[in-house]
PDB file of N, CA and C in Angstrom:
ATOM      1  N   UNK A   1     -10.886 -33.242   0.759  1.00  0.00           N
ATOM      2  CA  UNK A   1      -9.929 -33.042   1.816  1.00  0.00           C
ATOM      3  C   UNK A   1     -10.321 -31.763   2.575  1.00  0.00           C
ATOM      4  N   UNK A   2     -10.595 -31.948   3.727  1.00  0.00           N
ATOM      5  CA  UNK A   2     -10.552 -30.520   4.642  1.00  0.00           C
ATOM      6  C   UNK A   2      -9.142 -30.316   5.537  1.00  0.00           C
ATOM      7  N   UNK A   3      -9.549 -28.757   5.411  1.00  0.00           N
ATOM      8  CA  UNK A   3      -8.477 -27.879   6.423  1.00  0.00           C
ATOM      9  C   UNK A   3      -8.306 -27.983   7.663  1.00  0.00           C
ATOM     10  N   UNK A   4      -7.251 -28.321   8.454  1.00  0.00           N
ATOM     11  CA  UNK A   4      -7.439 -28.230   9.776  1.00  0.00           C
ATOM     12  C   UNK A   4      -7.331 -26.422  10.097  1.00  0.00           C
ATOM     13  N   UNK A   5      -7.803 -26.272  11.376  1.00  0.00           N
ATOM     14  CA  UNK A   5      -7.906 -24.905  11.448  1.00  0.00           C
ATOM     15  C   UNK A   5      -6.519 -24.410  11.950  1.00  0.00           C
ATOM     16  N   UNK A   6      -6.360 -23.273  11.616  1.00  0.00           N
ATOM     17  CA  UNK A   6      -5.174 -22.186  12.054  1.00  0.00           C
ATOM     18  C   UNK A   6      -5.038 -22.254  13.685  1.00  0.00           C
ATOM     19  N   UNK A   7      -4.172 -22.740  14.243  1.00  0.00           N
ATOM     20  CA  UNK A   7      -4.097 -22.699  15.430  1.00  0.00           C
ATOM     21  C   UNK A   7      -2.770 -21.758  15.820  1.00  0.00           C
ATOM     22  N   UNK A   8      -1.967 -21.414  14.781  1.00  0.00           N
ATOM     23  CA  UNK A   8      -0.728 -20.378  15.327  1.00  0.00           C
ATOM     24  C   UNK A   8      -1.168 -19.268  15.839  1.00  0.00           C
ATOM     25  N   UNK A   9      -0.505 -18.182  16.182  1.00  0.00           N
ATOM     26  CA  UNK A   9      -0.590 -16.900  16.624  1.00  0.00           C
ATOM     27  C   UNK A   9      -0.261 -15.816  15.492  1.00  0.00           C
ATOM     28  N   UNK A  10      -1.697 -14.908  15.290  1.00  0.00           N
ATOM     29  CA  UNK A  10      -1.457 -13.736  14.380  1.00  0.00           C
ATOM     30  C   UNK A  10      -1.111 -12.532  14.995  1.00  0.00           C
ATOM     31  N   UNK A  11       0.086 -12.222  14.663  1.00  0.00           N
ATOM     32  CA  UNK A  11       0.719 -10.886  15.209  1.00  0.00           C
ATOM     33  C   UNK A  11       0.676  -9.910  14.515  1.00  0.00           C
ATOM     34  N   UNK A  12       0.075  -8.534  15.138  1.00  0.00           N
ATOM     35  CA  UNK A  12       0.376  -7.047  14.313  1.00  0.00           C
ATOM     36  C   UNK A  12       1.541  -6.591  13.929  1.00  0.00           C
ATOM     37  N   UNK A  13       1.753  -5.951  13.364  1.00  0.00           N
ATOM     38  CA  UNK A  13       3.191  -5.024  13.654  1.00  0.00           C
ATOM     39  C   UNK A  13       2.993  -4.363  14.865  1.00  0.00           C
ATOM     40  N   UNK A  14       4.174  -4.311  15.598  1.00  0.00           N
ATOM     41  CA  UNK A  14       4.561  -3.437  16.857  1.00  0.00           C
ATOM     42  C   UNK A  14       4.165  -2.056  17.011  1.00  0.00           C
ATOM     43  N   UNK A  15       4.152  -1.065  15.903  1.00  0.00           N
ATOM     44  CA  UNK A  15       3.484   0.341  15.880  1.00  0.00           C
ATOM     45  C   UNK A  15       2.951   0.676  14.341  1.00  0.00           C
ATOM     46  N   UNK A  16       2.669   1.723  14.549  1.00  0.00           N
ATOM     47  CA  UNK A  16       1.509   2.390  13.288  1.00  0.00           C
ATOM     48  C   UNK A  16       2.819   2.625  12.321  1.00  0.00           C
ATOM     49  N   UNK A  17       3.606   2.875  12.391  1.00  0.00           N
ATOM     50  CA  UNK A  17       4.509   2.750  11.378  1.00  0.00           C
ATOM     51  C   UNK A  17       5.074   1.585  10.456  1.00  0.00           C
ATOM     52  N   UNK A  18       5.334   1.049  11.105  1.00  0.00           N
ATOM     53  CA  UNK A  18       6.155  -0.545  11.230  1.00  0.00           C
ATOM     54  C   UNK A  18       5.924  -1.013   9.919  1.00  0.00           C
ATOM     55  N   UNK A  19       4.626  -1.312   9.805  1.00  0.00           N
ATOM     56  CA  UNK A  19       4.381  -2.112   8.732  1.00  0.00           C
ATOM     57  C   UNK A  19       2.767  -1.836   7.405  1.00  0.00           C
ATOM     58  N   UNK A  20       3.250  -1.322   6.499  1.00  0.00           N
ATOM     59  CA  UNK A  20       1.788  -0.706   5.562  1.00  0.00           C
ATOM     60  C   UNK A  20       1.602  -1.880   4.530  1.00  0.00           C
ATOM     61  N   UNK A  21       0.857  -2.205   4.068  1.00  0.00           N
ATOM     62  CA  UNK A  21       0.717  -3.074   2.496  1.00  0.00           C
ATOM     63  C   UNK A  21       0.087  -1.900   1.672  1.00  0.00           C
ATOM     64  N   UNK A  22       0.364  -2.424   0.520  1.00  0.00           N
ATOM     65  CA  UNK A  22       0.018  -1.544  -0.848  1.00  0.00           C
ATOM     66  C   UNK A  22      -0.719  -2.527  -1.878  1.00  0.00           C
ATOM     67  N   UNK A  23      -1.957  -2.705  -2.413  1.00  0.00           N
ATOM     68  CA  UNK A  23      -2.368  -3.299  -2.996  1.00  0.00           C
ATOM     69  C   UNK A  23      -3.096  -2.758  -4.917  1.00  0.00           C
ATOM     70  N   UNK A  24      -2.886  -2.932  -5.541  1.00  0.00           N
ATOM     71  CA  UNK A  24      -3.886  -2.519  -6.854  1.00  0.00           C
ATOM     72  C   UNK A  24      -4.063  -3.069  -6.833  1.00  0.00           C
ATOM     73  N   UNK A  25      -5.786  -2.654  -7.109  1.00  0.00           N
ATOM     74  CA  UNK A  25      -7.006  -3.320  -7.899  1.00  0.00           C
ATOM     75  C   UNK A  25      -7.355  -2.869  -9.446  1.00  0.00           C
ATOM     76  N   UNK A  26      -7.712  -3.736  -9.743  1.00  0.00           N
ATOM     77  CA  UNK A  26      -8.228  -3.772 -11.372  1.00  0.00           C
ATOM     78  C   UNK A  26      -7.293  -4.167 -12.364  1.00  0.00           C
ATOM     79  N   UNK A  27      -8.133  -4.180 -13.456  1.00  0.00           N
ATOM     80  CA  UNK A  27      -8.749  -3.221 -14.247  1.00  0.00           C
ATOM     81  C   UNK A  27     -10.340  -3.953 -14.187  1.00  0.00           C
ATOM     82  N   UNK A  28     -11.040  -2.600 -13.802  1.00  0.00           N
ATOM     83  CA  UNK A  28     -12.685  -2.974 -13.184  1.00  0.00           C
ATOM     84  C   UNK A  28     -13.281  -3.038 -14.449  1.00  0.00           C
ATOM     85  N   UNK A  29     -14.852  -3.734 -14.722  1.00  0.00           N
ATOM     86  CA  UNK A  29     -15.576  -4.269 -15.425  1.00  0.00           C
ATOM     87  C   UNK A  29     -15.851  -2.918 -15.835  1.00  0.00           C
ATOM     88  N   UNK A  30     -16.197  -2.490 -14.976  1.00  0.00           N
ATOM     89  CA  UNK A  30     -16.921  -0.796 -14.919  1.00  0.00           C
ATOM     90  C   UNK A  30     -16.755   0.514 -14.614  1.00  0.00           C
ATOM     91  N   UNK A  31     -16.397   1.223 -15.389  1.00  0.00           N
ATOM     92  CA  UNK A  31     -15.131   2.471 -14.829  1.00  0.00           C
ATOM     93  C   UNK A  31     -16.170   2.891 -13.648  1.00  0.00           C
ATOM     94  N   UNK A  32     -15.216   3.303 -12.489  1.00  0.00           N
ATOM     95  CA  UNK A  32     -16.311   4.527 -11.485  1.00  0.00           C
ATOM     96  C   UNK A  32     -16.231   5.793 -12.400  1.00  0.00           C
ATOM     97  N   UNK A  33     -16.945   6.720 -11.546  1.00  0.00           N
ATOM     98  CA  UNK A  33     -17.360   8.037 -12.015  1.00  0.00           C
ATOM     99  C   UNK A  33     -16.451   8.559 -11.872  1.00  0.00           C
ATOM    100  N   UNK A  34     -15.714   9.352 -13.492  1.00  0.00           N
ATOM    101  CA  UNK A  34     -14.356  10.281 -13.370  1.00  0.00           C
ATOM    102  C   UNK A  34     -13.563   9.400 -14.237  1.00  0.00           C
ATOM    103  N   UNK A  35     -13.946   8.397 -14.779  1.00  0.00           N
ATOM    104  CA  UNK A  35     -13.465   7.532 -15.770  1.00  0.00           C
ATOM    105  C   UNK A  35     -12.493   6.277 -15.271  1.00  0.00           C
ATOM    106  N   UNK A  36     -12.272   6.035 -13.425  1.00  0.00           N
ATOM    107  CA  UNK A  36     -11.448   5.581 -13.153  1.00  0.00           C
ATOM    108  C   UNK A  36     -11.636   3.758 -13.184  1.00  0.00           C
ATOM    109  N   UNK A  37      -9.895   3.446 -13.547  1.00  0.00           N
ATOM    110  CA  UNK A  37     -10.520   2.196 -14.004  1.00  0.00           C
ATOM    111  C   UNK A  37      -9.480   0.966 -12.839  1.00  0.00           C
ATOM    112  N   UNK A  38      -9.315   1.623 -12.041  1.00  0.00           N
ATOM    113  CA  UNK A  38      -8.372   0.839 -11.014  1.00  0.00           C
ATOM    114  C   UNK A  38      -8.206   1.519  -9.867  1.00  0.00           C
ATOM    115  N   UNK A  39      -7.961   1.105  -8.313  1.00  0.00           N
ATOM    116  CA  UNK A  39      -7.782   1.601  -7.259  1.00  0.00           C
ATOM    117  C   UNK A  39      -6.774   1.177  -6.486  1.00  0.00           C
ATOM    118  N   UNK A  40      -5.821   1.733  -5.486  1.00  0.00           N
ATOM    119  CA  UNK A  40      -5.019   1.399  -5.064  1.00  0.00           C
ATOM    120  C   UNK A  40      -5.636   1.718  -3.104  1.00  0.00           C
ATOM    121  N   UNK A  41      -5.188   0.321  -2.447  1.00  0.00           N
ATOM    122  CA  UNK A  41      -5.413   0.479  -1.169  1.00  0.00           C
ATOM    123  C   UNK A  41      -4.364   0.735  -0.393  1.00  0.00           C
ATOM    124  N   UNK A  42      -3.832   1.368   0.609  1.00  0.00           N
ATOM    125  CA  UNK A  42      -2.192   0.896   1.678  1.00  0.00           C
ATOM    126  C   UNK A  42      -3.438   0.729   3.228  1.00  0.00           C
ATOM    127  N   UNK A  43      -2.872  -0.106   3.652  1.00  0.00           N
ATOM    128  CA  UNK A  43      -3.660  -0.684   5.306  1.00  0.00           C
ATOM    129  C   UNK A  43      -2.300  -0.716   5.881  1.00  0.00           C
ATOM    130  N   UNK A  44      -2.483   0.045   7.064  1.00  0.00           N
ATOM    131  CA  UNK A  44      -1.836  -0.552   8.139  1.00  0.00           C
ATOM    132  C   UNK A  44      -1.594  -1.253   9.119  1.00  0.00           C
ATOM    133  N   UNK A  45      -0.754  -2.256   9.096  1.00  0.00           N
ATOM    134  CA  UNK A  45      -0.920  -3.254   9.855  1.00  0.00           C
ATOM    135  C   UNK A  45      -1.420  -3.570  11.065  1.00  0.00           C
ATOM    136  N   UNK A  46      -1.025  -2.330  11.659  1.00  0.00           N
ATOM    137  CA  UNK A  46      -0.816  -2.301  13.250  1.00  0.00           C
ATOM    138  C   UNK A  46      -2.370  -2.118  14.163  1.00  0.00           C
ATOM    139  N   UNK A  47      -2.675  -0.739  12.887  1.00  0.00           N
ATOM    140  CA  UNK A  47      -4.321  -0.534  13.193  1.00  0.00           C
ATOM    141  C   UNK A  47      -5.039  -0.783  12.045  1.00  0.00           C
ATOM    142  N   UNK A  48      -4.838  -1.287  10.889  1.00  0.00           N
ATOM    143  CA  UNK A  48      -6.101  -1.753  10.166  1.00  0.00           C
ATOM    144  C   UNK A  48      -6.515  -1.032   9.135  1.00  0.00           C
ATOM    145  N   UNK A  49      -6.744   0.419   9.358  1.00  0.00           N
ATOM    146  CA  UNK A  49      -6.947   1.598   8.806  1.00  0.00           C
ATOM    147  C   UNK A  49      -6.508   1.293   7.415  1.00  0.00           C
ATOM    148  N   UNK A  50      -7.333   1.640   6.242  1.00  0.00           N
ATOM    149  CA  UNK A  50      -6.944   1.551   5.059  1.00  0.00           C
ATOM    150  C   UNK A  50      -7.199   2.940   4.518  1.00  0.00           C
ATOM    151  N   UNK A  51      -5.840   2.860   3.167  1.00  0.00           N
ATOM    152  CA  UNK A  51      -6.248   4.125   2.467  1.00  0.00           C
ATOM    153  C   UNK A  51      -7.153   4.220   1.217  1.00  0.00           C
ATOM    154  N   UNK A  52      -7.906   4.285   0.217  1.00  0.00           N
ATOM    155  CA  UNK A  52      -7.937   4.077  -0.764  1.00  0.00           C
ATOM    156  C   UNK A  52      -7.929   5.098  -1.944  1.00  0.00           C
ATOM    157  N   UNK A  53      -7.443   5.109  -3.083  1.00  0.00           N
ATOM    158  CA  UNK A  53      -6.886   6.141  -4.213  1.00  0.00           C
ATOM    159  C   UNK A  53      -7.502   5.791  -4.943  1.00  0.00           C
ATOM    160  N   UNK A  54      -8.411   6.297  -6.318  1.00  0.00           N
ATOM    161  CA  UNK A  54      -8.609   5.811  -7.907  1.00  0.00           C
ATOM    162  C   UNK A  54      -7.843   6.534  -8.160  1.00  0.00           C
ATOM    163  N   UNK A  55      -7.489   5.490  -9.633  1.00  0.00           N
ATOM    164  CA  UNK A  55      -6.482   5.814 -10.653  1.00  0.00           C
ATOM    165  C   UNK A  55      -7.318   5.425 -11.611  1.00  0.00           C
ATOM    166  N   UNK A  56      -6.659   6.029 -12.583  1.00  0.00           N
ATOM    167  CA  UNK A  56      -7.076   5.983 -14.200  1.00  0.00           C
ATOM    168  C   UNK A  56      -5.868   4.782 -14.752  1.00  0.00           C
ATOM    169  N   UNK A  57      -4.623   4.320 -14.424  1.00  0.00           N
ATOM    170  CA  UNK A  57      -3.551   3.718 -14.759  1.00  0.00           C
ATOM    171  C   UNK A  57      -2.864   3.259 -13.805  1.00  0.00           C
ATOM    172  N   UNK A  58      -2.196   1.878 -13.701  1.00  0.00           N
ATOM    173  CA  UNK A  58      -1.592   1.441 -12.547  1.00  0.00           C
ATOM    174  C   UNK A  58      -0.610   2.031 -12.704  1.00  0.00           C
ATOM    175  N   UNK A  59       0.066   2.863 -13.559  1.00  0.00           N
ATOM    176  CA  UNK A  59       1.635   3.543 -13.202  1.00  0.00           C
ATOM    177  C   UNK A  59       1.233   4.864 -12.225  1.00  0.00           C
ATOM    178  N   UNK A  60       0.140   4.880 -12.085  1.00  0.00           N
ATOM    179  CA  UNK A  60      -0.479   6.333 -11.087  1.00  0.00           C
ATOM    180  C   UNK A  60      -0.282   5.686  -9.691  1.00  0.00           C
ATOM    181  N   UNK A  61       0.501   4.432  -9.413  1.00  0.00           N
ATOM    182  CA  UNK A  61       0.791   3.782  -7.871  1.00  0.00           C
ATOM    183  C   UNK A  61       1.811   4.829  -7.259  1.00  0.00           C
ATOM    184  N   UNK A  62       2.907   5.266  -7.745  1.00  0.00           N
ATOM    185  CA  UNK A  62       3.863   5.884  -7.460  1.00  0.00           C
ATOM    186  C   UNK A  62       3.648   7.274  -6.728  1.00  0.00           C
ATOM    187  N   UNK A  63       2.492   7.980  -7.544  1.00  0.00           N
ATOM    188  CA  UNK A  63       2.225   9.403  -7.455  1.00  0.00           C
ATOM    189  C   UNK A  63       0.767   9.197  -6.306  1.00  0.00           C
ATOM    190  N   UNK A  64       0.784   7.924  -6.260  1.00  0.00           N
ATOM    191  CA  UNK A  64      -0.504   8.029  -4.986  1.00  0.00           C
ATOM    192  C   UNK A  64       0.295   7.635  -3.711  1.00  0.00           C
ATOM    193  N   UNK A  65       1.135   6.733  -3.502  1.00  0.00           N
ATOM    194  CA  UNK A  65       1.798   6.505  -2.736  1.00  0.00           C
ATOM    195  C   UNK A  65       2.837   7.118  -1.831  1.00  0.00           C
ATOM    196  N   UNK A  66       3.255   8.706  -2.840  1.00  0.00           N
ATOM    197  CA  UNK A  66       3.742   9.893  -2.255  1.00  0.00           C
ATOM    198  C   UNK A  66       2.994  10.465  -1.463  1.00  0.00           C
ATOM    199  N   UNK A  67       1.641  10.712  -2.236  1.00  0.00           N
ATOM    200  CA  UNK A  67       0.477  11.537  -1.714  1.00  0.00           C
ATOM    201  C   UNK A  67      -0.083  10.550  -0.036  1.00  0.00           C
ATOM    202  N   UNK A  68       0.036   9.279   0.230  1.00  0.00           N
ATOM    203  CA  UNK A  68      -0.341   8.255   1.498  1.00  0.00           C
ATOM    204  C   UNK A  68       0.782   8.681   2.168  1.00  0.00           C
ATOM    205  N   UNK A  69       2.041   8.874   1.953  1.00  0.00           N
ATOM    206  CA  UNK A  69       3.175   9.280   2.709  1.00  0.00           C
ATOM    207  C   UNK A  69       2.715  10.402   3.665  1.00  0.00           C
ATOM    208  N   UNK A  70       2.879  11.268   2.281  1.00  0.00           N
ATOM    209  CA  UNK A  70       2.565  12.597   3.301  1.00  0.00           C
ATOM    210  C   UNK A  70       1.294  12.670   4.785  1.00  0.00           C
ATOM    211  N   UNK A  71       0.428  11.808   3.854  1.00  0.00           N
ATOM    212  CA  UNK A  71      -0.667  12.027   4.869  1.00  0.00           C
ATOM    213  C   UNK A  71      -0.648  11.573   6.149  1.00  0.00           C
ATOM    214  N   UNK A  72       0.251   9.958   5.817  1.00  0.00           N
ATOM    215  CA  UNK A  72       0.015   9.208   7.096  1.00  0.00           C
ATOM    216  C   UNK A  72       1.013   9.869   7.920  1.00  0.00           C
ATOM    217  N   UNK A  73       1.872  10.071   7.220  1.00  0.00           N
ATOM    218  CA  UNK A  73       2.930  10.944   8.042  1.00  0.00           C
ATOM    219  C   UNK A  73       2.893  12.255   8.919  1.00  0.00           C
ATOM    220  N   UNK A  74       2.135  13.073   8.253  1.00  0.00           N
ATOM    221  CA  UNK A  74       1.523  14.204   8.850  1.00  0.00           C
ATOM    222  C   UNK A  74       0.458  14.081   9.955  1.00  0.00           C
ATOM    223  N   UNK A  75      -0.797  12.944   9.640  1.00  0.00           N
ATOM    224  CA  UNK A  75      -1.280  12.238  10.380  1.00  0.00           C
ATOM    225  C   UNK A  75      -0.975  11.658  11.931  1.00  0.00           C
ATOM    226  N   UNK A  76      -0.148  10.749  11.518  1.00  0.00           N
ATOM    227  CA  UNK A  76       0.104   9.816  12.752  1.00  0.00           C
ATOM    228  C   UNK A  76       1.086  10.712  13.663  1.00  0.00           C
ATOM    229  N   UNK A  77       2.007  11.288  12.392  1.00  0.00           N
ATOM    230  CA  UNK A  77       3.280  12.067  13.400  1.00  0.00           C
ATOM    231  C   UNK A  77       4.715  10.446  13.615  1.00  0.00           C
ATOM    232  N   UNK A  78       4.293  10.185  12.322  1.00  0.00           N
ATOM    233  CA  UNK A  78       5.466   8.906  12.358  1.00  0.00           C
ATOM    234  C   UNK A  78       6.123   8.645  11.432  1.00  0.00           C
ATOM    235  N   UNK A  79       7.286   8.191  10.841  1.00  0.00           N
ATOM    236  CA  UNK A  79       7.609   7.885   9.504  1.00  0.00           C
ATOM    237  C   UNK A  79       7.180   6.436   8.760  1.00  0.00           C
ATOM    238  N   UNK A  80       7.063   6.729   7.765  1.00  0.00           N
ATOM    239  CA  UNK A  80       6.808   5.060   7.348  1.00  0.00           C
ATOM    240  C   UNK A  80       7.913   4.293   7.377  1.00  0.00           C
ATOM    241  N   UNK A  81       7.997   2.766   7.613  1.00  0.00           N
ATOM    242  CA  UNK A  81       9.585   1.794   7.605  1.00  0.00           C
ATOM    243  C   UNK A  81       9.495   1.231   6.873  1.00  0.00           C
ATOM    244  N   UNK A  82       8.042   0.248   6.604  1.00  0.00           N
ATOM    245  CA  UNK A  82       8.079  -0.544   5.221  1.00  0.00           C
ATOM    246  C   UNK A  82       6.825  -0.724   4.895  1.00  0.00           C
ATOM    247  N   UNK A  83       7.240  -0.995   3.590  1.00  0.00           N
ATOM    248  CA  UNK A  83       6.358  -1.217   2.470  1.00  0.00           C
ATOM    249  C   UNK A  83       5.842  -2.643   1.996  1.00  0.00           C
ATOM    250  N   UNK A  84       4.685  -3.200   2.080  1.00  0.00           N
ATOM    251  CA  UNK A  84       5.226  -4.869   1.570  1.00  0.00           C
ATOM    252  C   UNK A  84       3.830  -4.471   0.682  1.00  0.00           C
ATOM    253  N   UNK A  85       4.026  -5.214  -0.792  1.00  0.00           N
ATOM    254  CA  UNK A  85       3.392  -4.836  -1.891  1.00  0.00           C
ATOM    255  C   UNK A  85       3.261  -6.384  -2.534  1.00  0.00           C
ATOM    256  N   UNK A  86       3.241  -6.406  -3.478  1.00  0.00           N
ATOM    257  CA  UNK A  86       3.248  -7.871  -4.503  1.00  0.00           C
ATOM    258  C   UNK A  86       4.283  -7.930  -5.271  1.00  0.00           C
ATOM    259  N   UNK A  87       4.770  -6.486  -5.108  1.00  0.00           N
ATOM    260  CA  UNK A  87       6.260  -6.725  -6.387  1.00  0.00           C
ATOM    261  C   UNK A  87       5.905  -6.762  -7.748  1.00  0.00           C
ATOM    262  N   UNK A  88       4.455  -6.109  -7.898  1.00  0.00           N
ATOM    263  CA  UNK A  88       4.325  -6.299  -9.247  1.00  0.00           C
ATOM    264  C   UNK A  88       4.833  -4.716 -10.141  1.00  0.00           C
ATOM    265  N   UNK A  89       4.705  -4.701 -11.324  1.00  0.00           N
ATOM    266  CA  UNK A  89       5.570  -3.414 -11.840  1.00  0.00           C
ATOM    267  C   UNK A  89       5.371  -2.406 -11.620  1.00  0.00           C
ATOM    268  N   UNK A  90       4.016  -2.147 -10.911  1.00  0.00           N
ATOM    269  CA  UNK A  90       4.107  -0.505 -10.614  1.00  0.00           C
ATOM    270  C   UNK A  90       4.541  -0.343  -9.571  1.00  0.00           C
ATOM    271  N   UNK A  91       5.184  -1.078  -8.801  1.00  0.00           N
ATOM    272  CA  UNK A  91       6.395  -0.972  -7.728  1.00  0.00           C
ATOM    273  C   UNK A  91       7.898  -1.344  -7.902  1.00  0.00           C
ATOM    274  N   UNK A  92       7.707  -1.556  -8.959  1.00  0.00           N
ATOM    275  CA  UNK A  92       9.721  -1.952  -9.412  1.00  0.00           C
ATOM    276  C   UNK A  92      10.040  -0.633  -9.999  1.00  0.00           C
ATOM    277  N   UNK A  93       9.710   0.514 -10.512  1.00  0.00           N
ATOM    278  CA  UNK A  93      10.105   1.069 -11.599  1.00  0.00           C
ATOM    279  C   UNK A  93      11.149   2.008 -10.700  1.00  0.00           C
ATOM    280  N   UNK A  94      12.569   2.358 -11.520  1.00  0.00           N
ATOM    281  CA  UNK A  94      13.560   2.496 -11.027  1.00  0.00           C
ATOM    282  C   UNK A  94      13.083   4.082 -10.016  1.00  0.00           C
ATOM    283  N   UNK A  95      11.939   5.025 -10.229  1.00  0.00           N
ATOM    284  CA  UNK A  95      12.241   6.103  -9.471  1.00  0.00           C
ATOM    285  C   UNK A  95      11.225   5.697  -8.543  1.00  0.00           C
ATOM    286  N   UNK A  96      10.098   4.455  -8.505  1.00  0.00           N
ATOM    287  CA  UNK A  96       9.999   3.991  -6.788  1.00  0.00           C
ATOM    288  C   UNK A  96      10.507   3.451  -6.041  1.00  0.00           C
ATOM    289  N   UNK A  97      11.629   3.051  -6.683  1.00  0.00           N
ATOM    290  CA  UNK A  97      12.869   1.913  -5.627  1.00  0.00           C
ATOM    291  C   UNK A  97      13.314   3.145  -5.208  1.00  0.00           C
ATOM    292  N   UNK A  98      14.258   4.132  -6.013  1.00  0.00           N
ATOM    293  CA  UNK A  98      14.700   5.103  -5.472  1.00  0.00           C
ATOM    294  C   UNK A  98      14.335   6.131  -4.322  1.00  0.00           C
ATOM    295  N   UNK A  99      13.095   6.289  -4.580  1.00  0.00           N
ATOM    296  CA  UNK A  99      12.169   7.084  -3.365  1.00  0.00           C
ATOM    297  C   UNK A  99      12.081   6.345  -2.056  1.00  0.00           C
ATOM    298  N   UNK A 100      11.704   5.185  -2.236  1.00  0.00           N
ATOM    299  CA  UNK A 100      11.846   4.599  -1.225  1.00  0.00           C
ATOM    300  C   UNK A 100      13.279   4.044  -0.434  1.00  0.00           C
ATOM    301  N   UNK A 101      14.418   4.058  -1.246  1.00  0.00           N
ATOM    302  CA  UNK A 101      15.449   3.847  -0.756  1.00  0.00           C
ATOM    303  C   UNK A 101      16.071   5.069   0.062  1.00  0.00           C
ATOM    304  N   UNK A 102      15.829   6.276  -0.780  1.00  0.00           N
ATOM    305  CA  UNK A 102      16.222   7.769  -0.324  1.00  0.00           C
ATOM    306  C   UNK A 102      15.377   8.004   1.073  1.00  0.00           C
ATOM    307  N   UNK A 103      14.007   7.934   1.622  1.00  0.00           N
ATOM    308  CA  UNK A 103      13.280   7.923   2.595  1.00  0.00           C
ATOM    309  C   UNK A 103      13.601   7.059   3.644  1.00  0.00           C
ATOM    310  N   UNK A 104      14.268   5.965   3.096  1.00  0.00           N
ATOM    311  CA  UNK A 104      14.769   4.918   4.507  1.00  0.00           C
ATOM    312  C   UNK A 104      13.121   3.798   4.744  1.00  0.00           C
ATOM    313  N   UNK A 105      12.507   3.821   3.140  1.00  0.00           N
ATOM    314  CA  UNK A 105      11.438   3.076   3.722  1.00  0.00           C
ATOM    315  C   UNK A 105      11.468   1.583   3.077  1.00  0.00           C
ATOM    316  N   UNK A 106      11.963   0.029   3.526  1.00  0.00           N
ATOM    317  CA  UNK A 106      11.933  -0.867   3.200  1.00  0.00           C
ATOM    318  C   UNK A 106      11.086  -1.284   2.190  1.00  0.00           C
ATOM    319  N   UNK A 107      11.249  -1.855   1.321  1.00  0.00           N
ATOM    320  CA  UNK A 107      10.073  -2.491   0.522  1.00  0.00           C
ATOM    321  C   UNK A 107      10.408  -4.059   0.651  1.00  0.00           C
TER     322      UNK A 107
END
């Protein structure tokens, strides 16, 4: 069976804020150098731009994701609005809902 092709319309988010994804990777075959055995990306929708973090542990999503705040924020000169992730656990845990609820940033 083949695919017919995508004929809808792919839309950005409206500004550099609007809209980030958050992705982990791993656990890699092969630690990188520094012992790290997983990486976390955030891209923004609007322009593309990705971030990327090693971690040693996917619960290190939280404490990298502060650290992308600040930057993009300081950066762009914008606040972040939302967050869209996979929902997997290193984004449920009760003090990243909280952070992000306290900031006003959607997940």
């Amino acid at each position: 069976m083949t695919r017919k092709p995508f004929i809808g319309q792919s839309t950005l988010a409206n500004g550099l804020s609007d809209l980030n994804y958050a992705h982990v990777c791993g656990l890699l075959n092969t630690q990188a150098e520094g012992g790290f055995s997983y990486f976390i990306t955030f891209t923004n929708d609007h322009s593309r731009y990705s971030y990327v973090y090693l971690m040693w542990y996917k619960s290190d999503a939280f404490k990298w994701f502060k650290e992308f705040r600040l930057e993009f924020e300081n950066q762009i000169g914008c606040k972040i609005k939302t967050l869209l992730s996979d929902r997997g656990g290193e984004y449920l845990s009760g003090e990243f809902i909280d952070y992000l609820k306290k900031n006003g940033i959607v997940s």
